[in-house]
Protein backbone atom coordinates (compact mmCIF):
# COMPACT_ATOMS: atom_id res chain seq x y z
CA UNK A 1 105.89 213.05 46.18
CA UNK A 2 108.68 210.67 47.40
CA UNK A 3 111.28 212.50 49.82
CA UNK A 4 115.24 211.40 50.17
CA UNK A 5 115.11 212.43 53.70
CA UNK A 6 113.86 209.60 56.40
CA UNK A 7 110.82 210.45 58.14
CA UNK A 8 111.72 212.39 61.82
CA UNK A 9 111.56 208.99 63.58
CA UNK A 10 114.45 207.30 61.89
CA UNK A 11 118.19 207.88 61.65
CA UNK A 12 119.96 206.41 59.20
CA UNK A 13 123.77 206.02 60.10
CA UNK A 14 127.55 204.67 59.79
CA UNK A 15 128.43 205.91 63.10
CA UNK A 16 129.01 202.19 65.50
CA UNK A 17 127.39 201.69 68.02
CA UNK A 18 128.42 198.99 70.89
CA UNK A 19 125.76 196.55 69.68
CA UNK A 20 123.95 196.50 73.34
CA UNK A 21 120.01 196.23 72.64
CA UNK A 22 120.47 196.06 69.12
CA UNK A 23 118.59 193.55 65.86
CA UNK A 24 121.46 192.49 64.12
CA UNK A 25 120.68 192.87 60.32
CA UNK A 26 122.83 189.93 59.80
CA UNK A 27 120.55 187.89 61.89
CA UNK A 28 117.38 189.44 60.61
CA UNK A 29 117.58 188.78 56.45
CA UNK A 30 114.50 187.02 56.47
CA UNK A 31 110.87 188.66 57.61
CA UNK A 32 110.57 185.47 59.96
CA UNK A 33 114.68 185.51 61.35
CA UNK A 34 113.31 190.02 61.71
CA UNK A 35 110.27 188.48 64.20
CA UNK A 36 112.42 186.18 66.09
CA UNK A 37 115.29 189.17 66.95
CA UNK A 38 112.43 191.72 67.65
CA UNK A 39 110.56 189.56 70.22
CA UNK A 40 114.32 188.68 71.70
CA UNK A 41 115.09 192.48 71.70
CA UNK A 42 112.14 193.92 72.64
CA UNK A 43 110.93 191.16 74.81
CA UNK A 44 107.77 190.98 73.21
CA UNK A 45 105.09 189.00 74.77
CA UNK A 46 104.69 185.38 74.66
CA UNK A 47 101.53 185.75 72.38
CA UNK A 48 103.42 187.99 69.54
CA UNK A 49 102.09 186.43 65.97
CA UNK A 50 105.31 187.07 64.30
CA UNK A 51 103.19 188.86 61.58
CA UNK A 52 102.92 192.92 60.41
CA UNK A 53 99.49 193.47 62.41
CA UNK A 54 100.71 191.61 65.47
CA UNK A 55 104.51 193.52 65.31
CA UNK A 56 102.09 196.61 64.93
CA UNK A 57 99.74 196.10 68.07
CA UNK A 58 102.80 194.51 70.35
CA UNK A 59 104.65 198.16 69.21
CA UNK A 60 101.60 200.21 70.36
CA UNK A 61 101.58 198.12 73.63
CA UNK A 62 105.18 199.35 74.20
CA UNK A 63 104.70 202.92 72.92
CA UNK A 64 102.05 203.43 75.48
CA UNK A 65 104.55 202.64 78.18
CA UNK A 66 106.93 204.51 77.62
CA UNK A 67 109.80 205.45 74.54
CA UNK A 68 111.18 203.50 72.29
CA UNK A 69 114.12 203.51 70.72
CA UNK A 70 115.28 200.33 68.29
CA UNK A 71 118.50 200.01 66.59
CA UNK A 72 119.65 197.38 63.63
CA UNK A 73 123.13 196.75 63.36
CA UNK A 74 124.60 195.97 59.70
CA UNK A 75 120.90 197.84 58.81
CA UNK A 76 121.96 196.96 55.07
CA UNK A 77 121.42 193.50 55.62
CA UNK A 78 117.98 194.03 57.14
CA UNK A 79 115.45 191.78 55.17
CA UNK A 80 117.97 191.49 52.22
CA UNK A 81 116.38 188.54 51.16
CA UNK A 82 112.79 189.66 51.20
CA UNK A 83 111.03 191.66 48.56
CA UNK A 84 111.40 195.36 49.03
CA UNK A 85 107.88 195.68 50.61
CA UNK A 86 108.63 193.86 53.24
CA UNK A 87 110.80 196.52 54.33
CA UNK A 88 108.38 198.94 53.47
CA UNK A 89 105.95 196.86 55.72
CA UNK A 90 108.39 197.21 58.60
CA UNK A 91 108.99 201.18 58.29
CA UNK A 92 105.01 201.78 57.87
CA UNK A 93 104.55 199.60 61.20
CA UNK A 94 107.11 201.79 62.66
CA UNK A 95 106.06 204.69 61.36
CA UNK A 96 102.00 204.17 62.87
CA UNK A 97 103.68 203.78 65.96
CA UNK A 98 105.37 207.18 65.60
CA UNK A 99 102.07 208.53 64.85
CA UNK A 100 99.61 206.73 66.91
CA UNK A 101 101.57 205.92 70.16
CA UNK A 102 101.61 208.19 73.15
CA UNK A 103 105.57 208.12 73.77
CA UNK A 104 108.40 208.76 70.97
CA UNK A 105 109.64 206.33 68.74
CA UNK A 106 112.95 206.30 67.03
CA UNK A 107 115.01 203.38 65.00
CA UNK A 108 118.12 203.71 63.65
CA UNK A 109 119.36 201.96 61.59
CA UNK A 110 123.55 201.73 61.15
CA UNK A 111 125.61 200.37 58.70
CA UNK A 112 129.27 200.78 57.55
CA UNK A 113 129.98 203.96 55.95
CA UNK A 114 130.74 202.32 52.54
CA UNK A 115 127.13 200.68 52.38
CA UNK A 116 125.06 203.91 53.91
CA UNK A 117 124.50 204.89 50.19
CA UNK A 118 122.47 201.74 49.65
CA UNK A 119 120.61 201.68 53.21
CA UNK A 120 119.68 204.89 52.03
CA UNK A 121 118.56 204.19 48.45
CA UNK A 122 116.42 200.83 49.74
CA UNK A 123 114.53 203.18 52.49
CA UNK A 124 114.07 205.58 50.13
CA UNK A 125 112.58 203.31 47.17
CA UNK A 126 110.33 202.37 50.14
CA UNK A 127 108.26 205.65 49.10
């Protein structure tokens, strides 16, 4: 049964933020430009395989360490010219760290106030 609220790990928001520590989704259309910001932002090891299952074990790493907490400016632009599952790939990896990692996780994503709708509608149709 698919939901319209985000799971408990991610906000979904028009509120600004001051950009510090953040992906921008401008930056971050495609899933390789999206591998290249999150090893910037979350200084991701040297190794990192800029793929799902490597983005998923570099996440645990972190998780074990302590919390994290991403956020993705302009979040409507976010993989906008991927495939929808490729987004969908990105909130499951997130997601299994929520689940599976021993500190919190939490993402939010913000976008202007006259786009939220459609941030909204694209994570939903994620399932």
């Amino acid at each position: 049964m698919r939901t319209t609220e985000p799971p408990p790990w991610l906000e979904l928001t028009a509120e600004r933020g001051d950009g510090t520590g953040a992906v921008p989704g401008a930056g971050a259309r495609t899933r390789a430009e999206l591998f290249t910001r999150l090893a910037e932002t979350l200084d991701l090891p040297g190794y990192f395989g800029r793929n799902w299952d490597a983005l998923a074990d570099c996440l645990l790493d972190l998780v074990e360490a302590g919390p994290l907490t991403l956020t993705v400016e302009d979040a409507d632009q976010l993989l906008g010219d991927e495939p929808p599952a490729q987004l969908a790939a990105l909130l499951d990896v997130f997601g299994d760290a929520w689940s599976h990692g021993r500190h919190p996780v939490r993402v939010v994503l913000r976008t202007g106030p006259e786009r939220l709708p459609e941030l909204r509608r694209r994570v939903t149709a994620t399932g």
